[in-house]
N, C-alpha and C. Protein backbone atom coordinates (compact mmCIF):
# COMPACT_ATOMS: atom_id res chain seq x y z
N UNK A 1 -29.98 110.61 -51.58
CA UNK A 1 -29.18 110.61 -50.37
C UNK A 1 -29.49 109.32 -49.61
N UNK A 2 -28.51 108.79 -49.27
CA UNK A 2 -28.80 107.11 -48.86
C UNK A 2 -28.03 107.45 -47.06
N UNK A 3 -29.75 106.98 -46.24
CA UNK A 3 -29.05 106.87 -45.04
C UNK A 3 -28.91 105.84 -44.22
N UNK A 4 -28.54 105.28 -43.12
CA UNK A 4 -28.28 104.39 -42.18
C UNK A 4 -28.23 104.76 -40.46
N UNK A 5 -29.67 104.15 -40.58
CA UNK A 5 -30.01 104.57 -39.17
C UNK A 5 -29.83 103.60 -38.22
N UNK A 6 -29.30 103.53 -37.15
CA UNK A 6 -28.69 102.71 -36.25
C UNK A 6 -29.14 103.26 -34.68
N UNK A 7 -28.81 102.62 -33.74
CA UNK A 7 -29.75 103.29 -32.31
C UNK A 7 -29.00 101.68 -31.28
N UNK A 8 -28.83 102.05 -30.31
CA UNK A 8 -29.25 101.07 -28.66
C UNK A 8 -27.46 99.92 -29.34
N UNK A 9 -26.12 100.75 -29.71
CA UNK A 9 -25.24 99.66 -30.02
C UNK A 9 -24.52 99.04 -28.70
N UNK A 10 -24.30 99.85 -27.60
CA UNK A 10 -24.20 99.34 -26.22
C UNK A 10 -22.85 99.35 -26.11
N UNK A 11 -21.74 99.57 -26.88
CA UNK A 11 -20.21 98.75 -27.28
C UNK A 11 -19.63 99.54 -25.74
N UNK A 12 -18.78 99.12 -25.66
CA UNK A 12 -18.78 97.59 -25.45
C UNK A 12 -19.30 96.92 -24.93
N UNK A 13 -20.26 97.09 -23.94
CA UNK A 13 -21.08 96.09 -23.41
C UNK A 13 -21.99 94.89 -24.02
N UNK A 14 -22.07 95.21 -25.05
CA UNK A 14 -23.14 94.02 -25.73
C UNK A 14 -22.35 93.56 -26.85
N UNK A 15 -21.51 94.40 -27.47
CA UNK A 15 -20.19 93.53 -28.44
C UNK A 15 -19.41 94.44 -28.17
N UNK A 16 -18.27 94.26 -29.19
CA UNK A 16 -17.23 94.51 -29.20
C UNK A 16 -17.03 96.02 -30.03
N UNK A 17 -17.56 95.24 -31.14
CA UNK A 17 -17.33 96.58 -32.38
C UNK A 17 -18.92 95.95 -32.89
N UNK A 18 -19.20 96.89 -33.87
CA UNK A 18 -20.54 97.01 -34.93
C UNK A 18 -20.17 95.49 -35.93
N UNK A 19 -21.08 95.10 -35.87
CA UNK A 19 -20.71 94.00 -37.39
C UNK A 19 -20.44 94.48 -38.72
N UNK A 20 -19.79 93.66 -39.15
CA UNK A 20 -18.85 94.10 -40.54
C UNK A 20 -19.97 94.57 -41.65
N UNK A 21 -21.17 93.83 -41.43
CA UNK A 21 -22.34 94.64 -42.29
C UNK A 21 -22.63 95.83 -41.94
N UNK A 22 -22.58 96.50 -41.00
CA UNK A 22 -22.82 97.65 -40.41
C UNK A 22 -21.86 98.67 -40.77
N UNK A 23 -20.45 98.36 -40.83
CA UNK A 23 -19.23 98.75 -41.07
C UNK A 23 -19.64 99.51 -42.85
N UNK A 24 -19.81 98.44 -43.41
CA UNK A 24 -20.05 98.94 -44.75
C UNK A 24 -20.77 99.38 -45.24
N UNK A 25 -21.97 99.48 -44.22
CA UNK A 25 -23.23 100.32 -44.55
C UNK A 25 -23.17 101.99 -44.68
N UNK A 26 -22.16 102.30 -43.16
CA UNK A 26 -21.62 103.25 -42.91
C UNK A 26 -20.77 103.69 -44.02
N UNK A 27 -20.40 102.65 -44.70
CA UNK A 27 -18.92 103.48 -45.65
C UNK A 27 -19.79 104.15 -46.93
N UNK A 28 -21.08 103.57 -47.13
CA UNK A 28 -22.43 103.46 -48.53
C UNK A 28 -23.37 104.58 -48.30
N UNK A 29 -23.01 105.19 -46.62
CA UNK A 29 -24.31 106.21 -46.46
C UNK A 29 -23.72 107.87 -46.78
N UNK A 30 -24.58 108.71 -46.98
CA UNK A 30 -24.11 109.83 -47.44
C UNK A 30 -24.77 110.47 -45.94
N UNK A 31 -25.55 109.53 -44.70
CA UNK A 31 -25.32 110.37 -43.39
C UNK A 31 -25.70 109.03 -42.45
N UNK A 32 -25.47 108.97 -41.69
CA UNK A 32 -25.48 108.19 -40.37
C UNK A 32 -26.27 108.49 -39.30
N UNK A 33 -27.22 108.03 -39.18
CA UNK A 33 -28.19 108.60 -38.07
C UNK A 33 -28.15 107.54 -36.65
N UNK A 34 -27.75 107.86 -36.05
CA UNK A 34 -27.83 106.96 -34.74
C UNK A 34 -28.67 108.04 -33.26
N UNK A 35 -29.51 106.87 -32.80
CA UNK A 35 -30.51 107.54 -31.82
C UNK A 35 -30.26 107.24 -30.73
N UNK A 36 -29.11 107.07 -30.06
CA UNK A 36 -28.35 106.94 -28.68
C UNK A 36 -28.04 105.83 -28.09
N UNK A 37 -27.78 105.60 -27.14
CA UNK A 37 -27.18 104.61 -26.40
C UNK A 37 -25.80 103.88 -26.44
N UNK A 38 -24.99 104.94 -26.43
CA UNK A 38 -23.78 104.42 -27.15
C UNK A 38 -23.11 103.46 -26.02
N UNK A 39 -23.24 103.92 -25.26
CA UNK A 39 -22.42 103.36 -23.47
C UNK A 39 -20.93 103.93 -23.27
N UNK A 40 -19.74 103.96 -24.62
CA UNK A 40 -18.92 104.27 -24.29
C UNK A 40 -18.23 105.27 -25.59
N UNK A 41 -17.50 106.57 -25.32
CA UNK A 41 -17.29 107.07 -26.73
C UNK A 41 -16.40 106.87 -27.62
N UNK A 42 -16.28 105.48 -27.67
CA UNK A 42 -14.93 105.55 -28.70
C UNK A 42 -15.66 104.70 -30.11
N UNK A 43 -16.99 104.59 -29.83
CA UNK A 43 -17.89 104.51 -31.33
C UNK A 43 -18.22 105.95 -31.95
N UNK A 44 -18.25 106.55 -30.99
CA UNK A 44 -18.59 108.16 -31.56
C UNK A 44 -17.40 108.64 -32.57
N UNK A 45 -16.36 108.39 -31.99
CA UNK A 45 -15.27 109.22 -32.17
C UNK A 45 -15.06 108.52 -33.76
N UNK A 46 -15.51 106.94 -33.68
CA UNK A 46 -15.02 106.06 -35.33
C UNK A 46 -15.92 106.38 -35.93
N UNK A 47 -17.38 106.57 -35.41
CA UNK A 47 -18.64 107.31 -36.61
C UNK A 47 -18.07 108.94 -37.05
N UNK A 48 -17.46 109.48 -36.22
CA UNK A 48 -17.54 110.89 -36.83
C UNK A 48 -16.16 111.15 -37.75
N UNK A 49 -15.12 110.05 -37.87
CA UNK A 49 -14.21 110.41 -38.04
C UNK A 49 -14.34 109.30 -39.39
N UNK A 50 -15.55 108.44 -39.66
CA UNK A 50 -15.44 107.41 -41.03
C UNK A 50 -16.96 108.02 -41.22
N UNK A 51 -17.90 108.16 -40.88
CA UNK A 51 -18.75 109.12 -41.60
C UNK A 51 -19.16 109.73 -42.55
N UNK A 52 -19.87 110.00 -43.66
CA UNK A 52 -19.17 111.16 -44.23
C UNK A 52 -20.08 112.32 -43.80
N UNK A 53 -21.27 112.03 -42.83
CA UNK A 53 -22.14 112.83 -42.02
C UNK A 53 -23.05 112.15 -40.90
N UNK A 54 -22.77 112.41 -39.42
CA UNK A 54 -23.32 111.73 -38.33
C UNK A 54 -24.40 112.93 -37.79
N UNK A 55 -25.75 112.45 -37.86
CA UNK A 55 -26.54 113.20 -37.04
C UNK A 55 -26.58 112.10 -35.63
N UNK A 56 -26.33 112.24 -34.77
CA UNK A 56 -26.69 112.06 -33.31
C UNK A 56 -27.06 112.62 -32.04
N UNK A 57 -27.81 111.66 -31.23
CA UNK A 57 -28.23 112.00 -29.85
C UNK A 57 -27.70 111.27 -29.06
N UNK A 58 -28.13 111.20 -27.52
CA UNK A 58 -27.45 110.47 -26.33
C UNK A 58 -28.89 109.89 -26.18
N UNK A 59 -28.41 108.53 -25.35
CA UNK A 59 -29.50 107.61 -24.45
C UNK A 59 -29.26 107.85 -23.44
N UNK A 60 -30.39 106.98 -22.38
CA UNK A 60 -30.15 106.56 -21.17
C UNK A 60 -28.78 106.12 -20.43
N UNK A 61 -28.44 105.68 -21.61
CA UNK A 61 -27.01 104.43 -20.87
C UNK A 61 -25.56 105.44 -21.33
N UNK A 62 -26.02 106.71 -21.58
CA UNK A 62 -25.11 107.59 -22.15
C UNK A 62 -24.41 107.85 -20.78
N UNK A 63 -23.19 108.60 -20.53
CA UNK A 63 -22.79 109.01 -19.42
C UNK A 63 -22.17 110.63 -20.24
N UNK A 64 -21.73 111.50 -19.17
CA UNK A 64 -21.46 112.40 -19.12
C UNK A 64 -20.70 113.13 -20.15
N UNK A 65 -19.56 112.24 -20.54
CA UNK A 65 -18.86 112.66 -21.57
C UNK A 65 -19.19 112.83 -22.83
N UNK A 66 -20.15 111.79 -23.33
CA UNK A 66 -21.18 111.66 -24.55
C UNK A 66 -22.01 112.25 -24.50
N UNK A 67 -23.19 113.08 -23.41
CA UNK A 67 -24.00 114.04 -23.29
C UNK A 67 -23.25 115.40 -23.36
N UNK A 68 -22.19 115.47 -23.48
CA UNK A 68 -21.35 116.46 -23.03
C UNK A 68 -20.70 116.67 -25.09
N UNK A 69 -20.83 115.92 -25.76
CA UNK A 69 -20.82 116.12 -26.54
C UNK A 69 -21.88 115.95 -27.85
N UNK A 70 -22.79 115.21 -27.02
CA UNK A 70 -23.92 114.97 -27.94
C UNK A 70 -24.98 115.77 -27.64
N UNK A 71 -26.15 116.18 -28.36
CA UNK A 71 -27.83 116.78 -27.82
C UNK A 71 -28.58 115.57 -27.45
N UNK A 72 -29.56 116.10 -26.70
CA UNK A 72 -30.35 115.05 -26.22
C UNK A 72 -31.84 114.65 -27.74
N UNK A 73 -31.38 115.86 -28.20
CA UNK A 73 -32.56 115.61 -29.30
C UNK A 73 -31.54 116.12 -30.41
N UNK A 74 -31.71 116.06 -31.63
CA UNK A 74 -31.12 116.29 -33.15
C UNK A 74 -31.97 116.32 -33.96
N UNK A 75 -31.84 118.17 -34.24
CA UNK A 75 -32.57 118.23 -35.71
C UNK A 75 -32.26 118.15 -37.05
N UNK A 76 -32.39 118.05 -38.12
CA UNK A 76 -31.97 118.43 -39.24
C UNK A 76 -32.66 118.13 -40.47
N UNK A 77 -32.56 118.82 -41.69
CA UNK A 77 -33.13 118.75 -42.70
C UNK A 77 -32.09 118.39 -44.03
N UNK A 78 -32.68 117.18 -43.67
CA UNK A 78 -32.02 116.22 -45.34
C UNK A 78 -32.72 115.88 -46.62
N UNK A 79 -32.28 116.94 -47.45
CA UNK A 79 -33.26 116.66 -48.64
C UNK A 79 -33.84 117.47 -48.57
N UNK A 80 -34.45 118.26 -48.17
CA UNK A 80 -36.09 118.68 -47.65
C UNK A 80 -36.90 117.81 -46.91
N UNK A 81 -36.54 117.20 -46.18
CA UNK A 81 -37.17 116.38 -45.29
C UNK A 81 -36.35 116.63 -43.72
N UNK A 82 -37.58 116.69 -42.66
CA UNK A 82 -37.06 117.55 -41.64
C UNK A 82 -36.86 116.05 -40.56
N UNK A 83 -36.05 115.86 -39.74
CA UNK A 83 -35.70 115.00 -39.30
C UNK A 83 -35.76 115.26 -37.78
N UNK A 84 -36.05 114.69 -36.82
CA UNK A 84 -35.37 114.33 -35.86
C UNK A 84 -34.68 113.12 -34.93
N UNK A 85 -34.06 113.25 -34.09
CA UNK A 85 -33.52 112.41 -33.62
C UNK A 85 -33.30 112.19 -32.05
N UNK A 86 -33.94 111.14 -31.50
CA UNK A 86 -34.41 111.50 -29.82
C UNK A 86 -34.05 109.93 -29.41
N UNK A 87 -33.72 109.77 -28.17
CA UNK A 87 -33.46 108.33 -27.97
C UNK A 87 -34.66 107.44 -27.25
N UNK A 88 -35.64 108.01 -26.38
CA UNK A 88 -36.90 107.82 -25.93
C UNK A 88 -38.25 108.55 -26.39
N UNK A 89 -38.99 107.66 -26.17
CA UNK A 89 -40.71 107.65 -26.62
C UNK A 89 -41.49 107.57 -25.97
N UNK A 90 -41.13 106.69 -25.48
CA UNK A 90 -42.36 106.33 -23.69
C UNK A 90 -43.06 105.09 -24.39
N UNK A 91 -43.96 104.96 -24.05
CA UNK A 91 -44.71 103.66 -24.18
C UNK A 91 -45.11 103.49 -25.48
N UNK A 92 -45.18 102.09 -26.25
CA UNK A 92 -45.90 101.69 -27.50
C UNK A 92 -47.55 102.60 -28.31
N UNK A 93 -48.07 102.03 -26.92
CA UNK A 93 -49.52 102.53 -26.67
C UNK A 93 -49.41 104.01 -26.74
N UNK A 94 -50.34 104.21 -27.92
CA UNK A 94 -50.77 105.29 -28.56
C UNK A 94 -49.60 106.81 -28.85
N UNK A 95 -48.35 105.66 -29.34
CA UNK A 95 -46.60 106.81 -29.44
C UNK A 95 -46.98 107.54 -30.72
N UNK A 96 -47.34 107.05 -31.60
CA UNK A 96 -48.16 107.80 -32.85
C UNK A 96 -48.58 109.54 -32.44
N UNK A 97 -49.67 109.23 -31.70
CA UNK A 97 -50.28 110.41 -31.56
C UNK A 97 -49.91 111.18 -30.66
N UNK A 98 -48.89 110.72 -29.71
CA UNK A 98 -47.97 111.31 -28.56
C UNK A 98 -47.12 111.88 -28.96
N UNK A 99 -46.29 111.36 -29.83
CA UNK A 99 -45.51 112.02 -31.04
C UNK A 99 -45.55 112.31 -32.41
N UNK A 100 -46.75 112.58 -32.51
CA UNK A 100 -47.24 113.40 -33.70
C UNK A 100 -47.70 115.10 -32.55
N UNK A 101 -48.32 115.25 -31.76
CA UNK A 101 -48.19 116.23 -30.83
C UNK A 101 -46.79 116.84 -30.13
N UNK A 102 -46.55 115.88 -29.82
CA UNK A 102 -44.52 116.51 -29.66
C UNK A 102 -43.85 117.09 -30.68
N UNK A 103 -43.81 116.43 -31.92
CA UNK A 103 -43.12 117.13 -33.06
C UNK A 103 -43.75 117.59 -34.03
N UNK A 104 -44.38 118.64 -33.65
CA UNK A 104 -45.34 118.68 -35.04
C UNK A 104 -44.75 119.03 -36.24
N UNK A 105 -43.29 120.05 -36.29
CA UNK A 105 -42.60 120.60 -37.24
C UNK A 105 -41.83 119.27 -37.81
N UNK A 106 -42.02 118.05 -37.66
CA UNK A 106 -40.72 116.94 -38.38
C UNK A 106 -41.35 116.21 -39.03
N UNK A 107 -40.85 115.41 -40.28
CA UNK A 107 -41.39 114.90 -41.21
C UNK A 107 -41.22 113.61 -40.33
N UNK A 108 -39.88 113.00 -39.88
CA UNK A 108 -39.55 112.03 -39.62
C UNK A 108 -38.92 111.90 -38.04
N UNK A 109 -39.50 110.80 -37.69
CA UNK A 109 -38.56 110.78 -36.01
C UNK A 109 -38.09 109.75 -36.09
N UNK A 110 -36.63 109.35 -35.57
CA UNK A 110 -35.86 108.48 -35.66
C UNK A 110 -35.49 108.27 -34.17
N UNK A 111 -36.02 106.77 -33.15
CA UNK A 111 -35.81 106.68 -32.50
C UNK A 111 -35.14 105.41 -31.05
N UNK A 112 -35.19 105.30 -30.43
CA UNK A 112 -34.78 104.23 -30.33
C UNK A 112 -34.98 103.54 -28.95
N UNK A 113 -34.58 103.03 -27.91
CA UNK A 113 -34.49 102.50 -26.27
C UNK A 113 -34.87 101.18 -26.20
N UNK A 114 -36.02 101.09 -27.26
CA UNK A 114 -36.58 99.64 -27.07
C UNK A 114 -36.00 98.05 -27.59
N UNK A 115 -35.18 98.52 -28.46
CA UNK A 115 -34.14 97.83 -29.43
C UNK A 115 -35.56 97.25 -30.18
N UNK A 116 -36.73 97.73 -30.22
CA UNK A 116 -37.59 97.22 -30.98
C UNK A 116 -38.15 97.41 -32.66
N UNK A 117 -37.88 97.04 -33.60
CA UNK A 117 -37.60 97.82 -34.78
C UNK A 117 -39.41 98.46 -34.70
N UNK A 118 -39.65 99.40 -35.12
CA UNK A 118 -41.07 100.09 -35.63
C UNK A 118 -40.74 101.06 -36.83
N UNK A 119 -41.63 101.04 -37.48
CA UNK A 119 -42.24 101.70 -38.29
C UNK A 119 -43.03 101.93 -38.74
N UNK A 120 -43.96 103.00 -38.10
CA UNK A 120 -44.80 103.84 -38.72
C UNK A 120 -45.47 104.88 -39.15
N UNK A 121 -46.74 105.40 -38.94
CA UNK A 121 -47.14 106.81 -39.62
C UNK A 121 -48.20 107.14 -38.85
N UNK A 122 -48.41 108.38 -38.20
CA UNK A 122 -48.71 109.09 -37.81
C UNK A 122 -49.97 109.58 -38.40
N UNK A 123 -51.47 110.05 -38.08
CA UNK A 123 -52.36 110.63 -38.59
C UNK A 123 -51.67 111.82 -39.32
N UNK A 124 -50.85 112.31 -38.79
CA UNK A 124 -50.32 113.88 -38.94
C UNK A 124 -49.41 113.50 -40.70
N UNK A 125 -48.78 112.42 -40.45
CA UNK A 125 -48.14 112.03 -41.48
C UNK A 125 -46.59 112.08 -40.98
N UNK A 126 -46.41 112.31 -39.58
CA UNK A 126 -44.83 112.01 -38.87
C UNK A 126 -44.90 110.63 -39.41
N UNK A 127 -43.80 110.02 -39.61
CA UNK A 127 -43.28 108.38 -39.69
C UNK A 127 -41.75 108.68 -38.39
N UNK A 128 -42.28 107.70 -38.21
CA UNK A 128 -41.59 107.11 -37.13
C UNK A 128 -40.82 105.75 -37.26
N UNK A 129 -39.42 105.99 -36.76
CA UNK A 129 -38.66 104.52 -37.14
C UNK A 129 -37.87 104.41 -36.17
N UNK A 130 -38.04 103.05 -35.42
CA UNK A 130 -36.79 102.20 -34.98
C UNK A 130 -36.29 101.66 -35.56
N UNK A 131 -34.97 101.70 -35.99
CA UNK A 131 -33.99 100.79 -36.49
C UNK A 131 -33.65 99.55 -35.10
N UNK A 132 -34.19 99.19 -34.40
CA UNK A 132 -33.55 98.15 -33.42
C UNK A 132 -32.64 98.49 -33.22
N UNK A 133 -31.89 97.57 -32.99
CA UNK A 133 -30.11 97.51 -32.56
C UNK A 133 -29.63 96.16 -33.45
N UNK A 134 -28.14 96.69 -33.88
CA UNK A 134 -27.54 95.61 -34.65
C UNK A 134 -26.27 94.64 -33.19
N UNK A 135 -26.68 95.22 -32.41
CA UNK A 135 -25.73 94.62 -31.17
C UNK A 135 -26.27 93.57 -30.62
N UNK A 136 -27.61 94.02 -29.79
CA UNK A 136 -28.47 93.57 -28.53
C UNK A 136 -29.93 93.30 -29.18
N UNK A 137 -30.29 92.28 -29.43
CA UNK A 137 -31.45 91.76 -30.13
C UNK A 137 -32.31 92.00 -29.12
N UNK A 138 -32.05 91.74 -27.58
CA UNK A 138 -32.90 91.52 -26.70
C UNK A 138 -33.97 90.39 -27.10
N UNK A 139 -35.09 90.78 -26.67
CA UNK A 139 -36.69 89.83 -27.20
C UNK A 139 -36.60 89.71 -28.80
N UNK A 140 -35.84 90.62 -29.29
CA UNK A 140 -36.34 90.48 -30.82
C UNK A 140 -35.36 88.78 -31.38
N UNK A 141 -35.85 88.21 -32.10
CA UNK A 141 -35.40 87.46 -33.01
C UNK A 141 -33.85 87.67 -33.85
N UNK A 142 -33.70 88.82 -34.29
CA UNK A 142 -32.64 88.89 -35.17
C UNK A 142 -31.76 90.47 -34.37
N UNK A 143 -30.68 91.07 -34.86
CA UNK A 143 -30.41 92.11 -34.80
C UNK A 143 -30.38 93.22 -35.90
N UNK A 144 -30.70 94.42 -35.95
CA UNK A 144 -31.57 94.69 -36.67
C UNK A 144 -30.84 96.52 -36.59
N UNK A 145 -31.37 97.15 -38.26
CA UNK A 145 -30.83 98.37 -38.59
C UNK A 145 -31.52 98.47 -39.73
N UNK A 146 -31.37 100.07 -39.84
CA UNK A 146 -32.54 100.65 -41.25
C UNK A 146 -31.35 101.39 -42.26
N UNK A 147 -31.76 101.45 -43.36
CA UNK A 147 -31.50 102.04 -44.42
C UNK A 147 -33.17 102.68 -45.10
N UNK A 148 -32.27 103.96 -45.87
CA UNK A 148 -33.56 105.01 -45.83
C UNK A 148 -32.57 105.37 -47.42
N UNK A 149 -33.59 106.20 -48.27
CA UNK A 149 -33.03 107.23 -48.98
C UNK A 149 -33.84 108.51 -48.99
N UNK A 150 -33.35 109.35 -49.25
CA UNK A 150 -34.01 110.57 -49.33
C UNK A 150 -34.11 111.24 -50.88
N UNK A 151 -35.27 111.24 -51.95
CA UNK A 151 -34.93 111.85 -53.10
C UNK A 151 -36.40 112.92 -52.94
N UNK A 152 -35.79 114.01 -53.62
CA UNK A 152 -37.26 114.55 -54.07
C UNK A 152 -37.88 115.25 -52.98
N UNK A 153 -37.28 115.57 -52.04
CA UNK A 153 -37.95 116.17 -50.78
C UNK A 153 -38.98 115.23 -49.73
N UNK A 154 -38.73 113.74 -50.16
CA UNK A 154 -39.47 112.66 -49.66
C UNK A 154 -38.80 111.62 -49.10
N UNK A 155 -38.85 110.96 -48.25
CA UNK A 155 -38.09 109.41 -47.70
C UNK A 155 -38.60 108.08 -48.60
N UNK A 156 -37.43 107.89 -49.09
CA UNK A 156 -38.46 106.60 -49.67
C UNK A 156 -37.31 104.65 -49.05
N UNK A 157 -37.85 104.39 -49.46
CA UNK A 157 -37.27 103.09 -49.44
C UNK A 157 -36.59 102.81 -48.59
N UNK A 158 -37.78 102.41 -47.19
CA UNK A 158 -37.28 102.60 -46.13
C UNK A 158 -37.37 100.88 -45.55
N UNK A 159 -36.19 100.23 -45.16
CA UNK A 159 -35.58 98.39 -45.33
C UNK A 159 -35.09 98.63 -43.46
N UNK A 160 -35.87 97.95 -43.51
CA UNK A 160 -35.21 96.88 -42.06
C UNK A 160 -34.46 95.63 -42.48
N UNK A 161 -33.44 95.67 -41.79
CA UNK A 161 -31.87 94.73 -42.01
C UNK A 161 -32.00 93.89 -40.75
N UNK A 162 -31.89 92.88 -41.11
CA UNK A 162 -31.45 91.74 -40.18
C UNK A 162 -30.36 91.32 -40.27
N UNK A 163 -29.61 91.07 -38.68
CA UNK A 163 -27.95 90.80 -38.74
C UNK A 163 -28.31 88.82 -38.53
N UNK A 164 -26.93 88.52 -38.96
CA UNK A 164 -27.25 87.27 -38.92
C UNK A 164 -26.78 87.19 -37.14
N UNK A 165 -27.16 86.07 -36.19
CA UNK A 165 -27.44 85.96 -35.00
C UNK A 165 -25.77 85.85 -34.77
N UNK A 166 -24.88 85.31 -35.88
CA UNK A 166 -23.22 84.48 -35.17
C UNK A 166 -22.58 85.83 -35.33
């Protein structure tokens, strides 16, 4: 099961539409994970309707109508692998073990606010991933999105994507 995790796209405020790499990533994934911040819903409406499965949440920069159709958290189990999906973490400093105590039932947390890509693992054995943002680089260098697969009841081959800057 091949996924594409995405988070913080801002549209329109920070572009227009998703980049055309993004576009086709979406058409290659068998689910779409995005961890909020959409700003406006007419990306929702093109993820759920080109999709061929969207797990999502709302951000900060969400407004009413998108909370109104989105959860603030998203669970689900892909593969045998238990997922969630939340748009805040709180601080860098010591998020591991903050959220290895918050979720103890999830294999994986998929998250996002910081547009900062992370990935890692948990004493508990949670892994934790920012996909960045493929919109709003902010501080980061490049713009940025994950691809994951799921075989075997395990996550494997888990790629941070860099968008080119033009």
């Amino acid at each position: 099961m091949r996924l594409l995790l995405i988070a913080d796209t801002h549209l329109p405020k920070r572009a227009k539409d998703l980049p055309a790499q993004v576009w086709s990533e979406v058409d290659d994934a068998d689910v779409v994970i995005h961890a909020g911040d959409w700003v406006e819903p007419e990306l929702l409406d093109e993820l759920e309707s080109r999709a061929k499965r969207l797990v999502a949440c709302w951000g900060n920069n969400d407004g009413p109508e998108l909370r109104a159709r989105l959860p603030e958290r998203a669970d689900v189990e892909l593969g045998g692998v238990r997922f969630t999906v939340t748009h805040e973490t709180g601080a860098a400093a010591g998020r591991e073990a903050r959220m290895a105590r918050a979720y103890p039932d999830t294999d994986v947390l998929v998250f996002g606010h910081s547009h900062i890509p992370w990935d890692a693992t948990a004493a508990t054995g949670l892994r934790l991933l920012n996909p960045g943002s493929p919109t709003d680089r902010r501080r980061q260098p490049f713009c940025t999105y994950m691809t994951a697969t799921v075989r075997g009841g395990a996550l494997h081959d888990v790629e941070l994507h860099r968008l080119d800057r033009g």
